[in-house]
Protein backbone atom coordinates (compact mmCIF):
# COMPACT_ATOMS: atom_id res chain seq x y z
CA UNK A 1 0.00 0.00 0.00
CA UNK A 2 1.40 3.49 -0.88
CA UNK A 3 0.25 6.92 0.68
CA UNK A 4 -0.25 10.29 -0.51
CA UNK A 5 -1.27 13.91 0.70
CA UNK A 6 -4.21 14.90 -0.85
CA UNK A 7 -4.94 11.62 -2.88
CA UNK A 8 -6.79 8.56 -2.49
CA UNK A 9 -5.34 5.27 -1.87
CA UNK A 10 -5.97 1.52 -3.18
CA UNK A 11 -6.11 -0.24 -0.49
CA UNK A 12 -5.88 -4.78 -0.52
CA UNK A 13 -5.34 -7.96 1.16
CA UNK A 14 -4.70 -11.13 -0.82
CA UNK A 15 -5.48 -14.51 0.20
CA UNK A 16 -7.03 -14.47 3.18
CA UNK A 17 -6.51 -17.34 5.02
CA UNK A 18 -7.52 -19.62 7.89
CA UNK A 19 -3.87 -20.93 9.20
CA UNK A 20 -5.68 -23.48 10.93
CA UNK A 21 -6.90 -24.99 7.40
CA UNK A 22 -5.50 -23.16 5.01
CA UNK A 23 -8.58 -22.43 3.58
CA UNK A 24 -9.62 -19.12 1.89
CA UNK A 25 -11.80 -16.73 3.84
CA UNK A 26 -14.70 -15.28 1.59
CA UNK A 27 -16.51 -14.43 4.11
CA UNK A 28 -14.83 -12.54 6.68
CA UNK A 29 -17.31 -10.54 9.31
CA UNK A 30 -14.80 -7.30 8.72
CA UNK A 31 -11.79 -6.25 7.14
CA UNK A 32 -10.57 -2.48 7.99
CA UNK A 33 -7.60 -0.36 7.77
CA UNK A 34 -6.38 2.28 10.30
CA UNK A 35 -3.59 4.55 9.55
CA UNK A 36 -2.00 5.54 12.80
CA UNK A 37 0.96 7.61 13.86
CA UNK A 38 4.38 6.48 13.90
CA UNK A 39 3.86 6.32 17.28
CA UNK A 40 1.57 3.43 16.70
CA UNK A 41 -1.17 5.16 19.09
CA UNK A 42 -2.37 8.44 17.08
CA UNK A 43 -4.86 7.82 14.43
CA UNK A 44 -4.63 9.54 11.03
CA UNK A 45 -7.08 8.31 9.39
CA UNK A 46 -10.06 6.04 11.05
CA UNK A 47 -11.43 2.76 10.01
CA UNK A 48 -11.75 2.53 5.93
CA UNK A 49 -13.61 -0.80 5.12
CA UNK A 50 -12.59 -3.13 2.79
CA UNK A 51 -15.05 -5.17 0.72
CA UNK A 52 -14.78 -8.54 -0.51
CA UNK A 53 -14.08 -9.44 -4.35
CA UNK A 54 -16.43 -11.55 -5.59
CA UNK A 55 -15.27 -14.97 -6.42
CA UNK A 56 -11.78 -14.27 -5.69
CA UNK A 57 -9.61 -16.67 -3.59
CA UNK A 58 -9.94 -14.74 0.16
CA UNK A 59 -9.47 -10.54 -1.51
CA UNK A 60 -10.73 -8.15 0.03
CA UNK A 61 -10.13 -4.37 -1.37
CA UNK A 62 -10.92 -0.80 -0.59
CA UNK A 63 -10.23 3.11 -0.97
CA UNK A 64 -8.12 5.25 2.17
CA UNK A 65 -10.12 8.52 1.07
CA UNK A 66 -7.55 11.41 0.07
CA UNK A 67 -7.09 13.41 3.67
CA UNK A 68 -4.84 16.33 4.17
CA UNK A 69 -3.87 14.71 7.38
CA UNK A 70 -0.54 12.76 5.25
CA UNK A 71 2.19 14.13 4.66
CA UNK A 72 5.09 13.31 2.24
CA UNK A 73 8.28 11.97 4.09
CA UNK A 74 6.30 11.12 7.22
CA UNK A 75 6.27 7.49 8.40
CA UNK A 76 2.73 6.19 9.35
CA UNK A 77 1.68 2.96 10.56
CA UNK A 78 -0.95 0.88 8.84
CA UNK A 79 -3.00 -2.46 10.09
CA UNK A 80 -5.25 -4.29 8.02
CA UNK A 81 -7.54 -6.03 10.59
CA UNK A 82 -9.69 -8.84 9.49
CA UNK A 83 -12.81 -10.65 11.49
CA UNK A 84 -13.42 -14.29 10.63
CA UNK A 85 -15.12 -16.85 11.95
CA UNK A 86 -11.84 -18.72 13.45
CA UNK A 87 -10.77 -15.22 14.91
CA UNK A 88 -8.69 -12.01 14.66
CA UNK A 89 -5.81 -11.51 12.05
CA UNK A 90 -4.23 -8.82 11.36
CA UNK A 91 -1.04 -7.06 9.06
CA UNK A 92 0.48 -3.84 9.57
CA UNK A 93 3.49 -2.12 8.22
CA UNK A 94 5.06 0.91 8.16
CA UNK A 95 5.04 2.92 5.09
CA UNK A 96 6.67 6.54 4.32
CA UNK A 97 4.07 8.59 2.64
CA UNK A 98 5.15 10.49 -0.81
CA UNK A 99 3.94 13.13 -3.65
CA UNK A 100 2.53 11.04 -5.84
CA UNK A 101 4.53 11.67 -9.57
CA UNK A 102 2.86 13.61 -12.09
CA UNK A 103 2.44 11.00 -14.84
CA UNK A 104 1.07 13.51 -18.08
């Protein structure tokens, strides 16, 4: 996942998966991002739900609305938090936000 002042973000997690099976998750209860702080407590921008992609092996994607709140060179931390039936899984990473290139 990339971030960007003033621009809206793609936001995805690919295969989905219960570790207990192995088995894709289609139907997950909830799968959200949070951008936080780099102080991991702070929260930039709130909850942005991610949908999932029909007939896809466990996707689930969605769009971090554009917020003046990022800012290029800053380091924010993201989780991707997902709800399933066999529990609570989550990602996160760290990610330096950037001006996005003027491609004309």
């Amino acid at each position: 996942m990339e971030l960007h002042p003033n621009s809206a973000t793609d936001a995805k997690w690919t295969g989905l998966k219960n570790e207990q099976t192995n088995a894709f998750i289609n139907d997950a209860s909830s799968v959200t991002v949070v951008v936080l702080a780099a102080d991991r407590v702070t929260v930039v921008i709130s909850a942005v739900t991610l949908g999932y992609v029909a007939a896809s092996d466990g996707i689930y994607r969605g769009v971090v609305a554009a917020s003046a709140s990022i800012v290029a060179g800053v380091q924010y931390f993201v989780k991707v938090i997902a709800v399933t039936s066999s529990g609570t899984d989550q990602r996160s990473e760290m990610i330096t936000a950037t001006d996005r290139p003027f491609k004309g």
